[in-house]
C-alpha atoms as a PDB file:
ATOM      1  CA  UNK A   1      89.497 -39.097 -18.474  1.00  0.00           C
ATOM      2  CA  UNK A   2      86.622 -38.920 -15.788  1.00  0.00           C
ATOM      3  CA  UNK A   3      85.993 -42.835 -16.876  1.00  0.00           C
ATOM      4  CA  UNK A   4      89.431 -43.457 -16.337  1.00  0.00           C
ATOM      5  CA  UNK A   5      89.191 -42.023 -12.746  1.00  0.00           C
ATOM      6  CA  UNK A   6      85.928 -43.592 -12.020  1.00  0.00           C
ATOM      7  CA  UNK A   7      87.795 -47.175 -13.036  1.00  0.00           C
ATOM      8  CA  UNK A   8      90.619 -46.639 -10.987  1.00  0.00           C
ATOM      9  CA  UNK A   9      88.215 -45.890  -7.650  1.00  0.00           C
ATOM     10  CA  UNK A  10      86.601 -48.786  -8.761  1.00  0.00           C
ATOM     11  CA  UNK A  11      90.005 -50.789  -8.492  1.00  0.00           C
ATOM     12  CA  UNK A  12      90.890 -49.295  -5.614  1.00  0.00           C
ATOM     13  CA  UNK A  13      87.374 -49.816  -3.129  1.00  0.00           C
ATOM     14  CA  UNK A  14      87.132 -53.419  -4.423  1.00  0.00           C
ATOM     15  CA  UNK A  15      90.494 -53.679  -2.811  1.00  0.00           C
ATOM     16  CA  UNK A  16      89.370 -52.006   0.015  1.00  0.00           C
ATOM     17  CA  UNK A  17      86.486 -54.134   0.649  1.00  0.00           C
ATOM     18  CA  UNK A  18      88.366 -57.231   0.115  1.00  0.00           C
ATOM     19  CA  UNK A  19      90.616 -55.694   2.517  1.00  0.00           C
ATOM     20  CA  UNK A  20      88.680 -55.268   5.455  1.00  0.00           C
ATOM     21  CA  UNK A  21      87.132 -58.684   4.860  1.00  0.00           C
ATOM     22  CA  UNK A  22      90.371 -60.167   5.007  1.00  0.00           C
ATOM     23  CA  UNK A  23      91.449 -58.487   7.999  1.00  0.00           C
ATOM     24  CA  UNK A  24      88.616 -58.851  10.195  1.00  0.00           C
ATOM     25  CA  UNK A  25      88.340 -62.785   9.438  1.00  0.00           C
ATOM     26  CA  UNK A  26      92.462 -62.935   9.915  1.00  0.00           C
ATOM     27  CA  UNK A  27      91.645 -61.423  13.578  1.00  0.00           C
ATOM     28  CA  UNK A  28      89.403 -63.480  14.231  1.00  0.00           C
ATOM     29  CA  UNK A  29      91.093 -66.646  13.509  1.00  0.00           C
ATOM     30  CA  UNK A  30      93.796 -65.570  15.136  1.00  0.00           C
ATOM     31  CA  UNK A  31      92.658 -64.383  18.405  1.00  0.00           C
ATOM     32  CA  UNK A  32      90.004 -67.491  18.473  1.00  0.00           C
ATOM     33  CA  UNK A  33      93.429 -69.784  18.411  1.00  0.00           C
ATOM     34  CA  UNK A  34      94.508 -68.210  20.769  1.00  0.00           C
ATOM     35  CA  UNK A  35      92.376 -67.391  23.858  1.00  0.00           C
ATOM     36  CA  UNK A  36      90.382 -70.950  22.401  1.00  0.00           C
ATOM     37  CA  UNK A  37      93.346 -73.645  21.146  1.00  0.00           C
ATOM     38  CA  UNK A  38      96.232 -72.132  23.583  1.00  0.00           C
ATOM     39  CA  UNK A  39      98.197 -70.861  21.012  1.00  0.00           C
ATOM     40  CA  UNK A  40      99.838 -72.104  18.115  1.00  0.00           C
ATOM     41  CA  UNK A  41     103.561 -73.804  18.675  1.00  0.00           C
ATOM     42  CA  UNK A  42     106.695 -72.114  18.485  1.00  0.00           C
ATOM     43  CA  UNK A  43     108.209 -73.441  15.193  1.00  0.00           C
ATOM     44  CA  UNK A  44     105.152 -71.750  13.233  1.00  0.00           C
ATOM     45  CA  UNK A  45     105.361 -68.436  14.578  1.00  0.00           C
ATOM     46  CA  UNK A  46     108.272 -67.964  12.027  1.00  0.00           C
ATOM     47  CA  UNK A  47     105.256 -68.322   9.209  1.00  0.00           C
ATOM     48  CA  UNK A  48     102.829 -66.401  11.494  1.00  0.00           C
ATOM     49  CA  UNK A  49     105.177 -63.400  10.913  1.00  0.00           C
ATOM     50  CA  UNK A  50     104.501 -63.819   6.926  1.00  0.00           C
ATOM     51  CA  UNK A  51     100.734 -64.962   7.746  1.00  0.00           C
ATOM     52  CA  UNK A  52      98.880 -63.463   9.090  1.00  0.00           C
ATOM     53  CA  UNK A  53     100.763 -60.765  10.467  1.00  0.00           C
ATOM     54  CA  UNK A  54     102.944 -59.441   7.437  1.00  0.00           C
ATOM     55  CA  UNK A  55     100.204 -59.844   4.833  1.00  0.00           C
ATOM     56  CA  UNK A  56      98.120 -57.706   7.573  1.00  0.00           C
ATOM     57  CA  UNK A  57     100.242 -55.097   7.878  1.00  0.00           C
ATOM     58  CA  UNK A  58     101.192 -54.855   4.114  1.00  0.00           C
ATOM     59  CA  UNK A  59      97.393 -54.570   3.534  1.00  0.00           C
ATOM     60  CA  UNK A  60      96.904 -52.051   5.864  1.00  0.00           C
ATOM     61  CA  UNK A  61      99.184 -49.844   4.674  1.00  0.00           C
ATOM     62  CA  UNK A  62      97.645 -50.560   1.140  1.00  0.00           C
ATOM     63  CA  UNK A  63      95.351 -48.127   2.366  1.00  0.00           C
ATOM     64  CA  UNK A  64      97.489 -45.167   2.434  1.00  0.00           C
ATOM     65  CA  UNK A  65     100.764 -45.923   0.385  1.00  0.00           C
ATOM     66  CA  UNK A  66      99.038 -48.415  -2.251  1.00  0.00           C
ATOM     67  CA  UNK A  67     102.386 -49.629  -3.877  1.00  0.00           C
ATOM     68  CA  UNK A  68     104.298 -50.051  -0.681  1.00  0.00           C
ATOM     69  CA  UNK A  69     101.580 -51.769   0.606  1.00  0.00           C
ATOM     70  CA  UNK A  70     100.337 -54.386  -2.005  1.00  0.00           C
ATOM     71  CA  UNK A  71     104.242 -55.171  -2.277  1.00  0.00           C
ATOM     72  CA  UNK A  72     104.700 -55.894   1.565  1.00  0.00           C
ATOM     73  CA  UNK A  73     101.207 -57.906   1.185  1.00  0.00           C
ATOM     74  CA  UNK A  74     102.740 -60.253  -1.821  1.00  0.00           C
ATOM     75  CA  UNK A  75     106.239 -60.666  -0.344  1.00  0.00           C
ATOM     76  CA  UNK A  76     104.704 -61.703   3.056  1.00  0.00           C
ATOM     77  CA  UNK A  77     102.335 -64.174   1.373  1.00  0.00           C
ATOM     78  CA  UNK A  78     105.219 -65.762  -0.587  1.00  0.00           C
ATOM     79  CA  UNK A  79     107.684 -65.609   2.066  1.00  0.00           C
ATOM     80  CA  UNK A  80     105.174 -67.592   4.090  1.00  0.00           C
ATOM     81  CA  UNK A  81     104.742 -70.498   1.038  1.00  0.00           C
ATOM     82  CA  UNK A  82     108.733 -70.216   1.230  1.00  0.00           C
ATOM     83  CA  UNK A  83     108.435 -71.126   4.919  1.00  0.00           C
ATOM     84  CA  UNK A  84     106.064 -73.915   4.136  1.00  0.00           C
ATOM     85  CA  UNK A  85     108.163 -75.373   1.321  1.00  0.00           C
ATOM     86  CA  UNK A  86     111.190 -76.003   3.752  1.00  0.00           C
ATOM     87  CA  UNK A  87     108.959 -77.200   6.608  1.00  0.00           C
ATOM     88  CA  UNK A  88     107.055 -79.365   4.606  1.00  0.00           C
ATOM     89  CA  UNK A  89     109.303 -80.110   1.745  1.00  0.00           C
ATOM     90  CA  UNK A  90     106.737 -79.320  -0.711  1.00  0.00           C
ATOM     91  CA  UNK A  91     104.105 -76.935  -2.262  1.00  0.00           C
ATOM     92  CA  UNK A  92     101.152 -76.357  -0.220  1.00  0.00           C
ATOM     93  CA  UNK A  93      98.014 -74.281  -1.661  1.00  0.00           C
ATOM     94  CA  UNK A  94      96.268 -72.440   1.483  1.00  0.00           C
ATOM     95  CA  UNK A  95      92.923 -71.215  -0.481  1.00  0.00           C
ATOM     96  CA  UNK A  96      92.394 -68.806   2.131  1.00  0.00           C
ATOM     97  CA  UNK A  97      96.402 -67.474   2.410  1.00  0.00           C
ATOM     98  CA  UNK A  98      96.384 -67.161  -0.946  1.00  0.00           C
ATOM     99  CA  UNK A  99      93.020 -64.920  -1.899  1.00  0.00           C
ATOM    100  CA  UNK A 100      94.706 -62.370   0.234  1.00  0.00           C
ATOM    101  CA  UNK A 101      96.853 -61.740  -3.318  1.00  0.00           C
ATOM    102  CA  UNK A 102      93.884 -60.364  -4.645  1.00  0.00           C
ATOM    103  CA  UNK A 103      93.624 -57.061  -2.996  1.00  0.00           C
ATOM    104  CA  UNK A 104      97.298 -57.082  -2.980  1.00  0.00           C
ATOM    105  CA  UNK A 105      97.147 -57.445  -6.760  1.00  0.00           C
ATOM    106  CA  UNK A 106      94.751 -54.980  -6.713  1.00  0.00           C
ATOM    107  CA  UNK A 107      96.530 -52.071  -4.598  1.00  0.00           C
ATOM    108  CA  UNK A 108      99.492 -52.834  -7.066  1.00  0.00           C
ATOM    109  CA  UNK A 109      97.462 -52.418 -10.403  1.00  0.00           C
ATOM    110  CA  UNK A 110      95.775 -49.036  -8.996  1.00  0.00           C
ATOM    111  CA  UNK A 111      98.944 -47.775  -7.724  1.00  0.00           C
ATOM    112  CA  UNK A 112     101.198 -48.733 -10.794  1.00  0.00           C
ATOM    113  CA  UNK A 113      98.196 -47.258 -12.823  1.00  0.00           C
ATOM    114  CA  UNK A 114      97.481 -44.312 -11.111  1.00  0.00           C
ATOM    115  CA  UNK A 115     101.612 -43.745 -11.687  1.00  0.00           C
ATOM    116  CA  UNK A 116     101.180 -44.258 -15.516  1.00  0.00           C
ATOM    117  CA  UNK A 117      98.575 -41.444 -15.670  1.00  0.00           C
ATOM    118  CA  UNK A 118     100.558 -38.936 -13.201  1.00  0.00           C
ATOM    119  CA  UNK A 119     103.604 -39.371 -16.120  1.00  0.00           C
ATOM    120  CA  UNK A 120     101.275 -39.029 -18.901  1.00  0.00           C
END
């Protein structure tokens, strides 16, 4: 059992760190356009609400409600690939976008784990 436990903080710090990483580079990109390139244009603030702003608040909350959380995270990031698919009309990979699913991932695993044990 105390393995078990020490796994699951494992699982849930590496999110953490990843977290934090993510969030403090997403500011900063995101501020920089703004106060440096004058702001992006008004058609993609509609994927600016998926990313970075809904996978930022989805990881955030990761931090308290882990489920809630990694889910808001993983729907934001998809919803914003949706977005791109009808603007574009096809499949772009964003490597940078799409790392933020691991934490999400992450969160999810530790909270749907941490779940498993509570019903055990």
């Amino acid at each position: 059992m105390k393995k078990k436990n020490r796994s699951l903080l494992i699982i849930r710090w590496t999110a953490r760190i990843i977290t934090l990483f993510f969030i403090l580079t997403m500011l900063l990109i995101f501020f920089g356009q703004i106060f440096v390139g004058g702001g992006p244009p008004v058609a993609a603030w509609i994927g600016i609400l998926f990313m970075p702003i809904g996978v930022l608040v989805g990881l955030i909350l990761a931090w308290k409600w882990d489920g809630m959380g990694g889910i808001i995270a993983l729907v934001s990031l998809i919803g914003f690939h949706l977005f791109l698919v009808i603007r574009d009309g096809a499949f772009s990979f964003v490597p940078f976008a799409d790392l933020t699913i691991v934490p999400a991932i992450l969160f999810l695993v530790y909270w749907y784990l941490i779940r498993s044990t509570k019903d055990a």
